[in-house]
Protein backbone atom coordinates (compact mmCIF):
# COMPACT_ATOMS: atom_id res chain seq x y z
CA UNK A 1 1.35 0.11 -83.84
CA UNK A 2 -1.56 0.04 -86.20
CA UNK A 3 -1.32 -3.24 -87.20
CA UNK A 4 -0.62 -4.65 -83.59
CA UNK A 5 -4.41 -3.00 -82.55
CA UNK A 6 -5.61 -4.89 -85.42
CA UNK A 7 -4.33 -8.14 -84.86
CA UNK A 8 -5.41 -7.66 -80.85
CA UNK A 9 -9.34 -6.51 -82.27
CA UNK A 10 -9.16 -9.73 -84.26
CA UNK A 11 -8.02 -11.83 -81.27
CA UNK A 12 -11.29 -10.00 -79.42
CA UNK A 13 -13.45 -10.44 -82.09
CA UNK A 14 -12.36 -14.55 -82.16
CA UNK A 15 -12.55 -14.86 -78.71
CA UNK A 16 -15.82 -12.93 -78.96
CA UNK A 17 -16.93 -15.58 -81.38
CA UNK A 18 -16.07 -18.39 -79.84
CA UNK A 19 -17.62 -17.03 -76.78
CA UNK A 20 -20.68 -16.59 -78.80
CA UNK A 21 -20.74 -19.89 -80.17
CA UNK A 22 -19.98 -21.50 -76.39
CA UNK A 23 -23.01 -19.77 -75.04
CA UNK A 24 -25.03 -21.02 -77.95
CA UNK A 25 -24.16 -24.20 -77.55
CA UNK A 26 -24.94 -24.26 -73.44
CA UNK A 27 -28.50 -22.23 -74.43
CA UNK A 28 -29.48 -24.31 -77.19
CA UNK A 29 -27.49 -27.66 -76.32
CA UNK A 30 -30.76 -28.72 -74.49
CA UNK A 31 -33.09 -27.87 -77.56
CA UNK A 32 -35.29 -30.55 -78.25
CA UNK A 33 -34.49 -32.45 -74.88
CA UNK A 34 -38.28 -31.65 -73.47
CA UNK A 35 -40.05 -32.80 -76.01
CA UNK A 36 -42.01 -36.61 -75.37
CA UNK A 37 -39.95 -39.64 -76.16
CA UNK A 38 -41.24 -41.70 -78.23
CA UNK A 39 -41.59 -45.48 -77.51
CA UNK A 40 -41.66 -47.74 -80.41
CA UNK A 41 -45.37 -48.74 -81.68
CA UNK A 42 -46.75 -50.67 -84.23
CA UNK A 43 -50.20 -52.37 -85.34
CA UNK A 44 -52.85 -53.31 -88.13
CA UNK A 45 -55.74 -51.75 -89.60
CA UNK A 46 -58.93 -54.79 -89.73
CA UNK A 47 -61.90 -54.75 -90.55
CA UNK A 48 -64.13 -55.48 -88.34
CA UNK A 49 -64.66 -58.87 -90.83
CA UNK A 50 -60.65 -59.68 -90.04
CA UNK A 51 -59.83 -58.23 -93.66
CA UNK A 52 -56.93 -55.89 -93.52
CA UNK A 53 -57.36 -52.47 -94.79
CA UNK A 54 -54.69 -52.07 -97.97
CA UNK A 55 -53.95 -48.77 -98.31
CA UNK A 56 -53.43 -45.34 -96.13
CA UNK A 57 -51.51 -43.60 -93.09
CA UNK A 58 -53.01 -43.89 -89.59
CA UNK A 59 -52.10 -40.67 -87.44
CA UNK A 60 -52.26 -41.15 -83.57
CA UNK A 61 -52.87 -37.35 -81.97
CA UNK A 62 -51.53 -37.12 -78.42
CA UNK A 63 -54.08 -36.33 -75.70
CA UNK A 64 -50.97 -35.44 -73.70
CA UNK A 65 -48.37 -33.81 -75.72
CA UNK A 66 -48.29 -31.18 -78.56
CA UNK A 67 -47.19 -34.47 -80.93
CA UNK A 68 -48.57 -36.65 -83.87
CA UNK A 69 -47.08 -39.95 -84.81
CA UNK A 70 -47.89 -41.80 -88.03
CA UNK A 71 -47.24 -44.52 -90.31
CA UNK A 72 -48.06 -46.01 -93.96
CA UNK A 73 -50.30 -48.83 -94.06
CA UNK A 74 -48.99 -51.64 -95.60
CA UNK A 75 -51.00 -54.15 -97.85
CA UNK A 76 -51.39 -56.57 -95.33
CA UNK A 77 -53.09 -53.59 -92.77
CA UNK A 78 -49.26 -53.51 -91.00
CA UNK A 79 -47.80 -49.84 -90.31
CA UNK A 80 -44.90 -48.40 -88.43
CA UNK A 81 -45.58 -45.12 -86.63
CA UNK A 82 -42.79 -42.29 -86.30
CA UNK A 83 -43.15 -39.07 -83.95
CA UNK A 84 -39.24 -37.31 -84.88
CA UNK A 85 -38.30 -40.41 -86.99
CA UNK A 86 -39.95 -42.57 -89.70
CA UNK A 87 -40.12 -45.13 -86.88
CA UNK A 88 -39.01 -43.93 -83.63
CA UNK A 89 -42.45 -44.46 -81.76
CA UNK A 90 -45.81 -42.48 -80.16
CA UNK A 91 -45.39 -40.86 -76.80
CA UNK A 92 -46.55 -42.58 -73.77
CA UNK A 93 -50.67 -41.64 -73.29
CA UNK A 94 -53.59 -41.71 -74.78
CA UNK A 95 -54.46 -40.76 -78.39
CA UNK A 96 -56.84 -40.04 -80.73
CA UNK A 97 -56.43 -41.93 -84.10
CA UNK A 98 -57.40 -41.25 -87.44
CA UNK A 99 -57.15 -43.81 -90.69
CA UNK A 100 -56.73 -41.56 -93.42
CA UNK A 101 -57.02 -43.04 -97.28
CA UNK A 102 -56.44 -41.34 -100.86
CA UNK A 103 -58.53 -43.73 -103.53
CA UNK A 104 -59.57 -41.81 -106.79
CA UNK A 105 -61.93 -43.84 -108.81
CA UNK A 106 -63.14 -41.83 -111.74
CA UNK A 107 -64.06 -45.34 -114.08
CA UNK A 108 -61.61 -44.44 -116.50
CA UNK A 109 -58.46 -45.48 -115.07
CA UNK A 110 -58.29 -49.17 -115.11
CA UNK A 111 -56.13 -50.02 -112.01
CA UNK A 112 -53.63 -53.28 -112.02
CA UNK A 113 -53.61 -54.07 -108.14
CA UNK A 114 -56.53 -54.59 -105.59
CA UNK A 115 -56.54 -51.77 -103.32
CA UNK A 116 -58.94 -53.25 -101.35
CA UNK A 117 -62.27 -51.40 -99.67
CA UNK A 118 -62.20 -48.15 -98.32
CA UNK A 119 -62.38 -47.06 -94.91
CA UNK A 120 -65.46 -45.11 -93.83
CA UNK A 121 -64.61 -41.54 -94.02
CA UNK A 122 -65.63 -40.70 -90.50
CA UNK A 123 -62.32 -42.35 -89.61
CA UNK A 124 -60.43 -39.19 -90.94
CA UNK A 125 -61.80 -36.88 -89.14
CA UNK A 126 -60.53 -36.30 -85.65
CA UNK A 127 -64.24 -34.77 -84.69
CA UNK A 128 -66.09 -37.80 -85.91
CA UNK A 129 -63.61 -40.92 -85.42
CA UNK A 130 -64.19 -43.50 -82.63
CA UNK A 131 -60.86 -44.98 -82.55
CA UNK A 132 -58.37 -43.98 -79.67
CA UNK A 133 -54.93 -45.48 -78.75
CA UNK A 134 -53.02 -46.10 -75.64
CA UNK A 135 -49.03 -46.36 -76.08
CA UNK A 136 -47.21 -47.39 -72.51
CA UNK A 137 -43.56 -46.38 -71.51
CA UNK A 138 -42.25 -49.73 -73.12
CA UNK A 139 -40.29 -50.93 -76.06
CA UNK A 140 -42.99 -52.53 -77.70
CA UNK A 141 -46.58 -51.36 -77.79
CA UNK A 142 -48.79 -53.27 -80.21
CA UNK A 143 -52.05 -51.22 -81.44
CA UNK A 144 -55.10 -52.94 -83.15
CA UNK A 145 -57.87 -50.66 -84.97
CA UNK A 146 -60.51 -52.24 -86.02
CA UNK A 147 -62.67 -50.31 -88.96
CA UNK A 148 -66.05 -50.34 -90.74
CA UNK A 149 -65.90 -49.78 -94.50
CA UNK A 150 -67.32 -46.97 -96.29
CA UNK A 151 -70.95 -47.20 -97.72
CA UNK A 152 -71.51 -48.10 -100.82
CA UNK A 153 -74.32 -45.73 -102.48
């Protein structure tokens, strides 16, 4: 009789499981479904000379949603933003945009590739940069920021 209570606790406690897991499922089975979609952006980084700008991430901050997309700049000023995906896309709405860029020039290291000339550092700042973004509810938004360089002292 012992071992019959057992085997009918187990049968609760795995029907108590899968109950458990069902309800988990139906509570979190919508997790992620309110956040912004995404629609697929791209663009170049100029100067304001046509040159592109070589080397960096640009960062688009939604005015909208709790969200920021980004992508690598590619040598020829090219980038690819991402939101949940490497690539997926900004959410619809305005943005704020920043061009952020990592050169270290200390003299001593004698570099083998042109990196080409850096962006004025008022574009990484989202206090100080001018640059804003609109992406549209399509499949293809197309975003051109045009840049000053940095100052040379």
């Amino acid at each position: 009789m012992l071992w019959f209570q057992r085997a009918d606790w187990s049968a609760v406690c795995v029907r108590s499981g899968t109950v458990a897991a069902v309800l988990a499922l139906l509570v979190c089975g919508g997790c992620g479904e309110d956040r912004p979609r995404a629609y697929p952006t791209k663009g170049r980084v100029i100067f304001s000379d046509g040159t592109p700008v070589k080397l960096g991430t640009v960062e688009l901050l939604s005015q909208n949603h709790d969200t920021t997309a980004s992508g690598k700049i590619g040598e020829d000023g090219s980038f690819v933003l991402g939101t949940y995906t490497s690539d997926d896309g900004a959410p619809e709405g305005n943005h704020k945009v920043i061009v952020l860029q990592m050169i270290i020039n200390d003299g001593f290291i004698k570099h083998s590739e042109d990196h080409g000339a850096p962006v004025d550092p008022a574009y990484a700042s989202l206090q100080s940069t001018p640059l804003t973004a609109k992406v549209e509810a399509k499949e293809n938004n197309e975003v051109e920021l045009i840049v000053q360089p940095a100052s040379r002292r």
